[in-house]
Protein backbone atom coordinates (compact mmCIF):
# COMPACT_ATOMS: atom_id res chain seq x y z
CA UNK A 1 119.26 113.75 78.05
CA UNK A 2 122.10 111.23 79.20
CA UNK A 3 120.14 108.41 81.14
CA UNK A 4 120.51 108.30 84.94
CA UNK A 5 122.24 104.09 85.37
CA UNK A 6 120.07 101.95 87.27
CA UNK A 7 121.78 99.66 90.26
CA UNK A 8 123.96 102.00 92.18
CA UNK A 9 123.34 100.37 95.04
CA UNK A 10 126.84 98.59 94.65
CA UNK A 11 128.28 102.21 94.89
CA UNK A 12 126.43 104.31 96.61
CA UNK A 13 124.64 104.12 99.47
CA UNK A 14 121.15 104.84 101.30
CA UNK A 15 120.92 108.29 102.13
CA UNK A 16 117.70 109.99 104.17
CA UNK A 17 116.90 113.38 103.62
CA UNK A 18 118.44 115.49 106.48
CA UNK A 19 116.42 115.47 109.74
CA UNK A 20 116.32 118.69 111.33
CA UNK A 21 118.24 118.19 114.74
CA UNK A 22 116.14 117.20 117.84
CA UNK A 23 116.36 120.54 119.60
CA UNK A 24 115.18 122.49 116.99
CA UNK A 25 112.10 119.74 115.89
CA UNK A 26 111.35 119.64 119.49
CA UNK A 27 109.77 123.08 119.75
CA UNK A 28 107.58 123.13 116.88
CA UNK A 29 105.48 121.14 114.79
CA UNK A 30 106.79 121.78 111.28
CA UNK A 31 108.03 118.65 109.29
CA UNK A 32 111.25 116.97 110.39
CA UNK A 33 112.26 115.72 107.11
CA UNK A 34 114.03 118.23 105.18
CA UNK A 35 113.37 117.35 100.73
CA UNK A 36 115.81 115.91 98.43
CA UNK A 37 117.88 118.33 96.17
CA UNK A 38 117.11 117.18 92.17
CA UNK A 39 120.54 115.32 92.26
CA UNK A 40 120.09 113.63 95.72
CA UNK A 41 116.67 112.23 94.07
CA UNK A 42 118.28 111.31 91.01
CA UNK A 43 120.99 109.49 92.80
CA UNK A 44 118.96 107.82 95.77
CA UNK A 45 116.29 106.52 92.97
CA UNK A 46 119.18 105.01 90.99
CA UNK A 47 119.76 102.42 93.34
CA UNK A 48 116.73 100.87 92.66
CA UNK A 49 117.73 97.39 91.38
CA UNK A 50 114.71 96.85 89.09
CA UNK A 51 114.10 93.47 90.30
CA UNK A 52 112.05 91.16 88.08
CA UNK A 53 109.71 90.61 91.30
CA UNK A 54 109.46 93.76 92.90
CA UNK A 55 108.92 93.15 96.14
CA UNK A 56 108.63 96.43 96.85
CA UNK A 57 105.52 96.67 94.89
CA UNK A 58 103.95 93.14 96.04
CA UNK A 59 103.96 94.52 99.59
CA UNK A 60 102.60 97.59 99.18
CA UNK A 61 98.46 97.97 99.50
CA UNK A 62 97.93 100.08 96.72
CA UNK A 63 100.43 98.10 94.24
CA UNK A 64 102.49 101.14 93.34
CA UNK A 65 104.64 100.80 90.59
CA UNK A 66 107.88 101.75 92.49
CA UNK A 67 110.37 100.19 90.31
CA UNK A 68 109.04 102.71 86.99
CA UNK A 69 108.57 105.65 89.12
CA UNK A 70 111.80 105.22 90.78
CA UNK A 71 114.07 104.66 87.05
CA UNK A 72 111.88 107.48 85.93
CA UNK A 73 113.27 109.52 88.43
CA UNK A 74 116.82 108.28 88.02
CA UNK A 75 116.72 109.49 84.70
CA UNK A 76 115.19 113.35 84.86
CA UNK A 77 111.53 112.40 83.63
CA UNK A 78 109.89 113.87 86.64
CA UNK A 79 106.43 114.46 85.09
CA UNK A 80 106.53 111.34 83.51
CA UNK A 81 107.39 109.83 87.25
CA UNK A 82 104.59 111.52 89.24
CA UNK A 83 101.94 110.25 86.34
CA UNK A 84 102.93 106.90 86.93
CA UNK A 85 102.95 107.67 90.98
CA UNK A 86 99.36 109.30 91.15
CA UNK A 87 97.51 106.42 88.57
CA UNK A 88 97.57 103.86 91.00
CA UNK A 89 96.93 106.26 94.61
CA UNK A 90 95.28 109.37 95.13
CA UNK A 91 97.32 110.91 97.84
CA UNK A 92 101.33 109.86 96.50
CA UNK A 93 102.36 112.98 98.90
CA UNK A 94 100.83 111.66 102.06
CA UNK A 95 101.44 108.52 101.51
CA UNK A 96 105.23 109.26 101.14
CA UNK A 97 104.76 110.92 104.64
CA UNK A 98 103.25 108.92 106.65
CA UNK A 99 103.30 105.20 105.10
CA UNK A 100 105.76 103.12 107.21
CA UNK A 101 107.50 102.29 104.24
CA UNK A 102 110.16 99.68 107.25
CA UNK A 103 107.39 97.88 107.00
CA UNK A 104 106.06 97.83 103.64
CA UNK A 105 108.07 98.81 100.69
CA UNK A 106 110.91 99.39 101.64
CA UNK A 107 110.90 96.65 104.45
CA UNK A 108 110.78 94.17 101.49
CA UNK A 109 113.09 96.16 99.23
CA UNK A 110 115.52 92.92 97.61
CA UNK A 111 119.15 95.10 97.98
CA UNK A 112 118.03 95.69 101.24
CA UNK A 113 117.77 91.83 101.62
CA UNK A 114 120.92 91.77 100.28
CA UNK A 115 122.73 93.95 102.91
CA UNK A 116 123.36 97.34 100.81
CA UNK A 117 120.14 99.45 102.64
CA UNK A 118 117.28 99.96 101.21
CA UNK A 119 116.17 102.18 98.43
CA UNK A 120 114.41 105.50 100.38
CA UNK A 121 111.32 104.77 98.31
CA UNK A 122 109.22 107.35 100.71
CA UNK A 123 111.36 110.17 100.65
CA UNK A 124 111.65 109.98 96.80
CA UNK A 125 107.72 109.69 96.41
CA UNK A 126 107.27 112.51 98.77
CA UNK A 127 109.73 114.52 96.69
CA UNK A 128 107.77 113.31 93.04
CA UNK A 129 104.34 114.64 94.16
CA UNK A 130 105.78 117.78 95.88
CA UNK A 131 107.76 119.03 92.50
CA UNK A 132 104.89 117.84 91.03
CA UNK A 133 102.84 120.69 92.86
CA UNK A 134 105.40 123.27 92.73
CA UNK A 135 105.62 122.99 89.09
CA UNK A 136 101.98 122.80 88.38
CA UNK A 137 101.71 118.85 86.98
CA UNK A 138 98.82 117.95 89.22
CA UNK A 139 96.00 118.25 87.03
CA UNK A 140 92.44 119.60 88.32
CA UNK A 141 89.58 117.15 88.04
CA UNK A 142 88.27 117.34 84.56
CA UNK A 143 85.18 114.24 83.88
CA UNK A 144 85.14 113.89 80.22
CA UNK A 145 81.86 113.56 80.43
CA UNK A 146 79.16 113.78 83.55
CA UNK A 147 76.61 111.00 84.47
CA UNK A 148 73.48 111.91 86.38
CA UNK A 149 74.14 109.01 88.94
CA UNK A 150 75.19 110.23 92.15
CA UNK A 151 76.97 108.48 95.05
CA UNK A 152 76.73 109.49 99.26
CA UNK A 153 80.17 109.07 100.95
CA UNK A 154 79.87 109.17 104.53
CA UNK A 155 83.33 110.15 106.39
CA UNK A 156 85.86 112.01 104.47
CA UNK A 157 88.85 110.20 105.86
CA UNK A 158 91.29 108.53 103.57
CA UNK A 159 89.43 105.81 101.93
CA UNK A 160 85.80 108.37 101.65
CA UNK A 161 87.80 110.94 99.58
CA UNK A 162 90.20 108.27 97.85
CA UNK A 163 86.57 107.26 96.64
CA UNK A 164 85.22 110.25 96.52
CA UNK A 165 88.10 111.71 93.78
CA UNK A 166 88.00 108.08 91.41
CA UNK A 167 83.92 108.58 91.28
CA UNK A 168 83.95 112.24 90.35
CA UNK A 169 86.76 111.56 87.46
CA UNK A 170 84.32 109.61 86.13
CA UNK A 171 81.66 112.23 85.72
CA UNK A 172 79.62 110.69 88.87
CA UNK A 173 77.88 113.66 91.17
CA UNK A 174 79.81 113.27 94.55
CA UNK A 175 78.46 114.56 98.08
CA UNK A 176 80.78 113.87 101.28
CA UNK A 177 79.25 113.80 105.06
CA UNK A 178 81.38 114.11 107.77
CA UNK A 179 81.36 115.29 111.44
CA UNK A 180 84.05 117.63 111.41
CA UNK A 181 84.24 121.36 110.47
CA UNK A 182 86.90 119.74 107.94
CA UNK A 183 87.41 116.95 105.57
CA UNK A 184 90.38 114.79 105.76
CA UNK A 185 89.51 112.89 109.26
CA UNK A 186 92.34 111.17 111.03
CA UNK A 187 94.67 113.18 108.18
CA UNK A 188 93.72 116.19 109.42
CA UNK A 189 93.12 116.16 112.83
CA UNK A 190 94.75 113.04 114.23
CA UNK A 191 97.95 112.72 112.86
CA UNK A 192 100.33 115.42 113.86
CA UNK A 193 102.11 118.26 111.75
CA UNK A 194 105.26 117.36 112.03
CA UNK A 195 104.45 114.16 110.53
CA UNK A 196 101.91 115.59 107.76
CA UNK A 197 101.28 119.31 107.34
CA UNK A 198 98.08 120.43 107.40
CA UNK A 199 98.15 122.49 104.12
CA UNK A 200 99.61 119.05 102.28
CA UNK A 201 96.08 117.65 103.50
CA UNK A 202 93.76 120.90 102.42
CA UNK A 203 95.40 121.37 99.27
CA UNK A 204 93.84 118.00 98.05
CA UNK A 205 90.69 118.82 99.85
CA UNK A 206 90.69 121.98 97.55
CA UNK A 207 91.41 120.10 94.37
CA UNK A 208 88.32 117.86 95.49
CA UNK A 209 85.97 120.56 96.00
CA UNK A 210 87.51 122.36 92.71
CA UNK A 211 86.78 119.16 91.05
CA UNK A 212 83.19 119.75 91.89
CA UNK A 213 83.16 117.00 95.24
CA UNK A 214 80.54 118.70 97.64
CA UNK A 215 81.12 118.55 101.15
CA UNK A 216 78.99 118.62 103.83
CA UNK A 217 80.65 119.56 107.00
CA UNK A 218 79.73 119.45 110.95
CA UNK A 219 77.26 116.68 110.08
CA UNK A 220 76.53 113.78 112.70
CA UNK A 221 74.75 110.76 110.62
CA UNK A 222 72.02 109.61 112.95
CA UNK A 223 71.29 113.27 114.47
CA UNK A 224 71.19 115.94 112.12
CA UNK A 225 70.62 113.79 109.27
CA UNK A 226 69.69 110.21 109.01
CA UNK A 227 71.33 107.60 107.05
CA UNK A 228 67.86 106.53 105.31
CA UNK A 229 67.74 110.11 104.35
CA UNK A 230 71.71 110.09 102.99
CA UNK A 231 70.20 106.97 101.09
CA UNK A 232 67.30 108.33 99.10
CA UNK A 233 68.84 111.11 98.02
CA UNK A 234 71.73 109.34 96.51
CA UNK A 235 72.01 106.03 93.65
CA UNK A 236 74.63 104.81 96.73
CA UNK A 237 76.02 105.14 99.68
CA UNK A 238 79.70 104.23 101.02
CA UNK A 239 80.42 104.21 104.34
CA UNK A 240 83.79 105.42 105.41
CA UNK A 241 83.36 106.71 108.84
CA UNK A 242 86.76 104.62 110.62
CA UNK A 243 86.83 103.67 114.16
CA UNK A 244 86.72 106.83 116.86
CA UNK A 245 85.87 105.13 120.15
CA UNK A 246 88.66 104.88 122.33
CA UNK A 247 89.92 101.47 124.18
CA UNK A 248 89.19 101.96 128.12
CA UNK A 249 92.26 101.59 130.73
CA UNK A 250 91.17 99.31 133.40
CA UNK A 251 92.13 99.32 137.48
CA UNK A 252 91.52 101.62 140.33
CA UNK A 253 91.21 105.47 139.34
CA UNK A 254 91.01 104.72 135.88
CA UNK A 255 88.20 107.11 135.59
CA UNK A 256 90.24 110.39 136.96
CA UNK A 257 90.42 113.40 135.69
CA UNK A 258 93.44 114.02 133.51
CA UNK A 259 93.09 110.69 132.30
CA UNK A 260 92.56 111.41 128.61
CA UNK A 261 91.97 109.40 124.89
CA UNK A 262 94.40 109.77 122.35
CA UNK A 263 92.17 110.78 120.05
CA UNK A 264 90.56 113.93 122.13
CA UNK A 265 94.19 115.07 123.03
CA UNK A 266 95.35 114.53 119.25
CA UNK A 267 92.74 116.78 117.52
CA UNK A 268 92.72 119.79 120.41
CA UNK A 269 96.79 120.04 119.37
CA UNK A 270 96.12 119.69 115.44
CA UNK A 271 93.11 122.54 116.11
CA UNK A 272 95.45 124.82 117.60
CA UNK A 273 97.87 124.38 114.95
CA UNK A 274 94.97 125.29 112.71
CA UNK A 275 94.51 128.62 115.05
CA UNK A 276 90.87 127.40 116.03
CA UNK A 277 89.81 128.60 120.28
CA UNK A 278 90.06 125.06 121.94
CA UNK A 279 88.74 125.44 125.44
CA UNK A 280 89.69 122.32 126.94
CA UNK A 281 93.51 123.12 125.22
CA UNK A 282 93.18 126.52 126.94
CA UNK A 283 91.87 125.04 130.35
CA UNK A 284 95.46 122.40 130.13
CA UNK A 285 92.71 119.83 130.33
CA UNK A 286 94.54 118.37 126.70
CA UNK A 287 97.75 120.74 127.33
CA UNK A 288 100.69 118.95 127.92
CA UNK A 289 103.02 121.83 128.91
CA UNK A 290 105.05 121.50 132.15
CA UNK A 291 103.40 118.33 132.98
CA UNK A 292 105.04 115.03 133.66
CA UNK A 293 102.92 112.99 131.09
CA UNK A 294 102.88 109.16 130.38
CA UNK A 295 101.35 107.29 127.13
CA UNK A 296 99.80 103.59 127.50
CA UNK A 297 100.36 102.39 124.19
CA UNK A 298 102.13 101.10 121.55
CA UNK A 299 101.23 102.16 118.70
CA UNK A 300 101.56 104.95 115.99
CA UNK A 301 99.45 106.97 117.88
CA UNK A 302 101.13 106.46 121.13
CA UNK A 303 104.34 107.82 119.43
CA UNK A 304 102.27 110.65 118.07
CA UNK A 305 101.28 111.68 121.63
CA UNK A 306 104.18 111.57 123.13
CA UNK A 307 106.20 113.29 120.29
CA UNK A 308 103.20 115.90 120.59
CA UNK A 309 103.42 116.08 124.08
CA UNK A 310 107.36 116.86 123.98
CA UNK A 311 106.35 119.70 121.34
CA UNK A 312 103.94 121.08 123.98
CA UNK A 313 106.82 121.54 126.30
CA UNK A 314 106.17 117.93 129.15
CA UNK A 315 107.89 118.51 131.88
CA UNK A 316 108.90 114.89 131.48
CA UNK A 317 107.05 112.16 128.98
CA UNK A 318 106.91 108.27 129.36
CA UNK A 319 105.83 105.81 127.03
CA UNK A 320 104.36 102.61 129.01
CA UNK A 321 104.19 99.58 126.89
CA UNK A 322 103.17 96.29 127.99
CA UNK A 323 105.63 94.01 125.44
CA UNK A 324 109.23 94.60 124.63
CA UNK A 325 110.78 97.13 121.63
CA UNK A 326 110.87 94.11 118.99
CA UNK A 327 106.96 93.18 119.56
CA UNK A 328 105.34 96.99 119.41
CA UNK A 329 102.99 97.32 117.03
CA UNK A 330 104.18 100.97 116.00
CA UNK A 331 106.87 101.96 113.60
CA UNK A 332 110.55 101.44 114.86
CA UNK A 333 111.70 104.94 112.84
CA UNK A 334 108.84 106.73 115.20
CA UNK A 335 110.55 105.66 117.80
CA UNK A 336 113.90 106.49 117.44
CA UNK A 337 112.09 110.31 116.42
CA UNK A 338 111.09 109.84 119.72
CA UNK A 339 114.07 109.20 121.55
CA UNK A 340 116.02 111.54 120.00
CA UNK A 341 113.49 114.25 121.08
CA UNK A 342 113.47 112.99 124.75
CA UNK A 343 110.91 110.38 125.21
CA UNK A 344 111.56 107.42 127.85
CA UNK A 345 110.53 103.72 127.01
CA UNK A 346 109.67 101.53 129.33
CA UNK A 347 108.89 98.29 128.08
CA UNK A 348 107.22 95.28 129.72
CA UNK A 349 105.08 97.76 131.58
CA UNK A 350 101.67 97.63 131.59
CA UNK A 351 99.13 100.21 134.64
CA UNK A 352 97.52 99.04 136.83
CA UNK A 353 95.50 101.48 138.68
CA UNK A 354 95.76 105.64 139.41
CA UNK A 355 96.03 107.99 142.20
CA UNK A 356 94.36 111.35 142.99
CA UNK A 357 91.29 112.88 141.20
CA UNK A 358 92.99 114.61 139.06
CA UNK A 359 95.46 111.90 138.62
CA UNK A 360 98.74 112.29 140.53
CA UNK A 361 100.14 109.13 140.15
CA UNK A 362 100.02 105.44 138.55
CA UNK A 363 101.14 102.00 139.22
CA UNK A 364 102.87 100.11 137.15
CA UNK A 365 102.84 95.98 136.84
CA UNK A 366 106.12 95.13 135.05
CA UNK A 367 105.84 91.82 132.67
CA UNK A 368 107.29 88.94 130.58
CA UNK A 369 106.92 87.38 127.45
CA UNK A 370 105.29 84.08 128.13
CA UNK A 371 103.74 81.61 125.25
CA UNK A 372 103.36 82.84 121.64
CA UNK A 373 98.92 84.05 121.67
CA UNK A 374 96.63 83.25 118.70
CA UNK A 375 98.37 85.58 116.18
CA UNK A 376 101.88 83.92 116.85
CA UNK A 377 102.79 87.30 119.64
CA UNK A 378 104.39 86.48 122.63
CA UNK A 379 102.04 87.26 125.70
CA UNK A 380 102.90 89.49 128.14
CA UNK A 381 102.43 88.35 132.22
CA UNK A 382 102.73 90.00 135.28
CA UNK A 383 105.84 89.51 137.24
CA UNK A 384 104.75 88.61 140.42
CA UNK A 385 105.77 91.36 143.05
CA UNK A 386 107.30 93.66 140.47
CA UNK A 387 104.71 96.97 140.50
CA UNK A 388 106.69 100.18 141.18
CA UNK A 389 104.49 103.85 141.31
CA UNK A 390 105.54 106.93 139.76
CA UNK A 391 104.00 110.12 139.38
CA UNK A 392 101.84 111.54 136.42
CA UNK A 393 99.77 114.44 135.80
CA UNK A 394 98.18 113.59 132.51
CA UNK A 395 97.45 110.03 131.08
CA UNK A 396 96.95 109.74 127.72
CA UNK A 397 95.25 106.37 126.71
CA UNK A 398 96.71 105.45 123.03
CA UNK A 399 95.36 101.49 123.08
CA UNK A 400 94.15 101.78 119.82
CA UNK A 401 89.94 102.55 118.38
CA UNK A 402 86.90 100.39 118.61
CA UNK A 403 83.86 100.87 116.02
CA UNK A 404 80.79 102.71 116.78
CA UNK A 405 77.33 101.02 116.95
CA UNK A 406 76.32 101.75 113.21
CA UNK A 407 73.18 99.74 113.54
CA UNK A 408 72.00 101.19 116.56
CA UNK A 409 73.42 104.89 115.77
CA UNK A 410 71.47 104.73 112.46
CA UNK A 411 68.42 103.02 113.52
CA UNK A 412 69.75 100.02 110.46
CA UNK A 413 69.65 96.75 112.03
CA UNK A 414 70.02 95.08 108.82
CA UNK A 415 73.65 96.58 108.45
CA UNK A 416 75.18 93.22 109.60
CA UNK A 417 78.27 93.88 111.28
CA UNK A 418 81.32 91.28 112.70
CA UNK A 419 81.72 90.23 116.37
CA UNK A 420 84.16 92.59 116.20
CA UNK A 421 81.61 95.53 115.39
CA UNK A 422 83.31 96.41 112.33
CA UNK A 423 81.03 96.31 109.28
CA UNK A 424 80.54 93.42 106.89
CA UNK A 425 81.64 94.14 103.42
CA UNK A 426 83.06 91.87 100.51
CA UNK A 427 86.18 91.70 99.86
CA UNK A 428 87.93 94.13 97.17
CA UNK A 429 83.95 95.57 96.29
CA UNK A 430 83.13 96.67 99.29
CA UNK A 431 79.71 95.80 98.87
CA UNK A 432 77.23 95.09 102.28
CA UNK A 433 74.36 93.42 103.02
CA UNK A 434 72.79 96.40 101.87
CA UNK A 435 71.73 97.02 98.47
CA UNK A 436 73.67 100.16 97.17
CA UNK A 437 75.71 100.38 100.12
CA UNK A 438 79.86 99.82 100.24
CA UNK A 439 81.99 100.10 103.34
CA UNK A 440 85.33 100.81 103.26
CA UNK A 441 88.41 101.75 105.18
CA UNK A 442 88.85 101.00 108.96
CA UNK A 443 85.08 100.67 109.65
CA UNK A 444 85.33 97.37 107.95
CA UNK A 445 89.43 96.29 108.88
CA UNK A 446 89.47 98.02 112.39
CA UNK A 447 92.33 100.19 112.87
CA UNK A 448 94.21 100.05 109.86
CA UNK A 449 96.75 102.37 108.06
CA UNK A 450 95.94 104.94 105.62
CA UNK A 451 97.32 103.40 102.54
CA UNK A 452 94.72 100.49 103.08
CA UNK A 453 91.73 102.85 103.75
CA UNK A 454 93.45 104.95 100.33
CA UNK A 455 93.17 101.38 98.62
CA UNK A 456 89.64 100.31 100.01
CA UNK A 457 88.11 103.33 98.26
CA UNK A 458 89.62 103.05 95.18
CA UNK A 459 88.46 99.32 94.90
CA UNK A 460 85.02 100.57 96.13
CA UNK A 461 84.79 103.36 93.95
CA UNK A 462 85.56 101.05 90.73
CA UNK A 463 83.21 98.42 92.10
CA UNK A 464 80.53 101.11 92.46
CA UNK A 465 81.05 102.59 88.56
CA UNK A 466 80.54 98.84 87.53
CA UNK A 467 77.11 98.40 89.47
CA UNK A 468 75.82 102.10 87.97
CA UNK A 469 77.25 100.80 84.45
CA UNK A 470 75.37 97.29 84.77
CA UNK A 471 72.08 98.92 86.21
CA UNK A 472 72.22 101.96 83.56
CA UNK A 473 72.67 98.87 80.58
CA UNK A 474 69.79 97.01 82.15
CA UNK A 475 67.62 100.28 82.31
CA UNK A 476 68.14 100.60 78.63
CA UNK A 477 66.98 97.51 77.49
């Protein structure tokens, strides 16, 4: 096979994967994205410049290596390229998804430093671990040998099955708690399908529970079954539940009807893609359609709202954000997605209070950047005398997620915890104040991205298989 040259970059340039056109996108919830062709992989991977420091790989989480998946691509060794992809994450086809790669890999890709566009480093991942599907490379979960330790993984978000899959290739007995009637948490029923499809999502649930992972579904810690109970049945525990309670709004009305969390919104839409009876979707309660909606928030999950709430067919949807377009938190591609499918911005706008019961209308305080705050932001302040109203019939409050009270919840005081509520855990182990116990994902960061919750269970996982090894060699002497 004639080798694919590295360092195109000098001749050809960055080139996306078609996006389907707005008014098509904008009345379902199927990907946007359409996947390379071979060639088109081939060729975008060949710009890679194989940098000496790959900056590509320093800034992302999980330490891919990009720069050897990416030449392997260039040159026709598919197989060989999605082996190298999956060693170092567990989910290389989600991750290709939804990772905001302008921020991390490709954000810090060199030619892109160097004014030629970045390599497409998601898209070509994406396309890796699909072929690798389609043609049968991804391997079911085979322990070369089993071990009679077995580990409790509470939440099976990102970072609990992340863990969850490097503990049961090493032969360790693997049961998974969670609240919902289906694994994959925020992957499954926060984030929406036309950003991950739901069958990308259950088809690694499947391999999982193939690989002998048992799940235990529609389970509330605390309730149904208590975490001192998880504990003595199991040699340890990790705790992986992320962050579900919702930031309040604040003001006058703020406690009206049609006033909703993201979160609650989020998962009735991703249930009715699943085809599950969702009252409160039924009742419009989380139904969108022909209602002028506006988001508060500025975040990935605001842009998933309102990018739902087009799909649902708004009459009219408005994203309020209190700083300006350079200073959102979110990902800059979301929102041009967003705008292209119809969504209004308005920045420097923060609410300040709501009419009617159902809500009818909000105010709106516009704002400035003042002084830079603690993390080197600029602040937002009012603008004396500037608050306009405007209408609204559903309010969908995307200002990011707060922990639960663990301690309380579980009746385990001695789970220390930050002043933050998230939970105490060491840094790359994951280990607690708890004997036996690990934390990992956004329970321990706060809101975080999937990639670091993918990367907090792997180091968890590997921390747990050397505490088994060092108790099993001290059991033998």
């Amino acid at each position: 096979m004639v080798k694919q040259a590295m360092l195109t970059f000098v001749k050809i340039g960055r080139d996306m994967p078609a996006k389907r056109p707005a008014e098509n996108r904008r009345q379902d919830f199927h990907e946007i994205y359409a996947e390379y062709a071979d060639a088109k992989a081939r060729e975008q991977a060949s710009r890679c410049s194989q940098c000496g420091v790959p900056y590509c790989q320093t800034h992302c989480p999980l330490h891919n290596n990009i720069p050897d998946w990416l030449r392997l691509t260039a040159e026709g060794r598919l197989q060989e390229a999605y082996e190298i992809a999956q060693s170092t994450n567990t989910f290389p086809e989600i991750c290709g998804r939804i990772c905001p790669q302008d921020r991390l890999c490709e954000g810090n890709c060199v030619i892109e430093q160097a004014g030629h566009g970045t390599v497409t480093i998601g898209a070509v991942e994406k396309y890796i671990t699909d072929t690798a599907w389609e043609k049968g490379w991804v391997a079911a979960i085979a322990p070369k040998a089993e071990r009679a330790e077995s580990v409790g993984i509470i939440g099976a978000g990102p970072g609990g099955l992340a863990a969850a899959d490097v503990l049961r290739r090493a032969g360790v007995q693997v049961t998974v708690y969670d609240r919902y009637d289906r694994a994959g948490g925020l992957m499954t029923y926060g984030i929406p399908g036309f950003k991950l499809e739901k069958d990308v999502v259950m088809r690694r649930i499947e391999q999982l529970a193939q690989g002998g992972v048992a799940f235990v579904l529609d389970c509330n810690v605390g309730t149904e079954l208590s975490f001192d109970e998880i504990r003595s049945r199991h040699d340890a525990v990790v705790i992986a539940t992320g962050v579900y309670k919702s930031r309040e709004l604040d003001g006058p009305g703020a406690g009206a009807k049609g006033i909703v969390p993201a979160i609650d919104y989020l998962t009735a839409s991703n249930r009715v893609s699943f085809g599950d009876r969702v009252p409160e979707f039924e009742s419009g309660e989380l139904n969108a359609a022909g209602k002028r909606v506006v988001v508060v928030g500025g975040g990935d999950t605001a842009m998933d709202c309102v990018r739902t709430a087009i799909r649902q067919g708004a009459k009219s949807v408005t994203c309020l954000y209190r700083r300006d377009r350079d200073n959102m938190p979110g990902s800059l591609r979301e929102v041009a997605n967003a705008e292209e499918e119809g969504v209004v911005f308005e920045w420097l706008s923060a609410p300040v209070g709501f009419a009617g019961d159902p809500v009818t209308a909000f105010r709106v305080q516009k704002m400035r950047l003042g002084a830079p705050d603690a993390t080197g932001r600029q602040s937002p302040e009012p603008i004396k005398g500037a608050i306009e109203d405007a209408p609204a019939d559903l309010v969908i409050k995307a200002l990011g997620f707060e922990p639960e009270n663990l301690p309380a919840l579980w009746n385990k005081k001695e789970l220390e915890v930050t002043r933050w509520g998230t939970i105490k855990a060491e840094f790359t182990t994951g280990r607690t104040a708890l004997p036996g116990v690990y934390a990992v994902g956004d329970i321990v960061r706060g809101a975080s991205l999937v990639v670091w919750a993918i990367r907090d269970g792997r180091d968890a996982a590997a921390a747990i298989l050397d505490d088994l090894d060092r108790a099993q060699a001290v059991a033998a002497q």
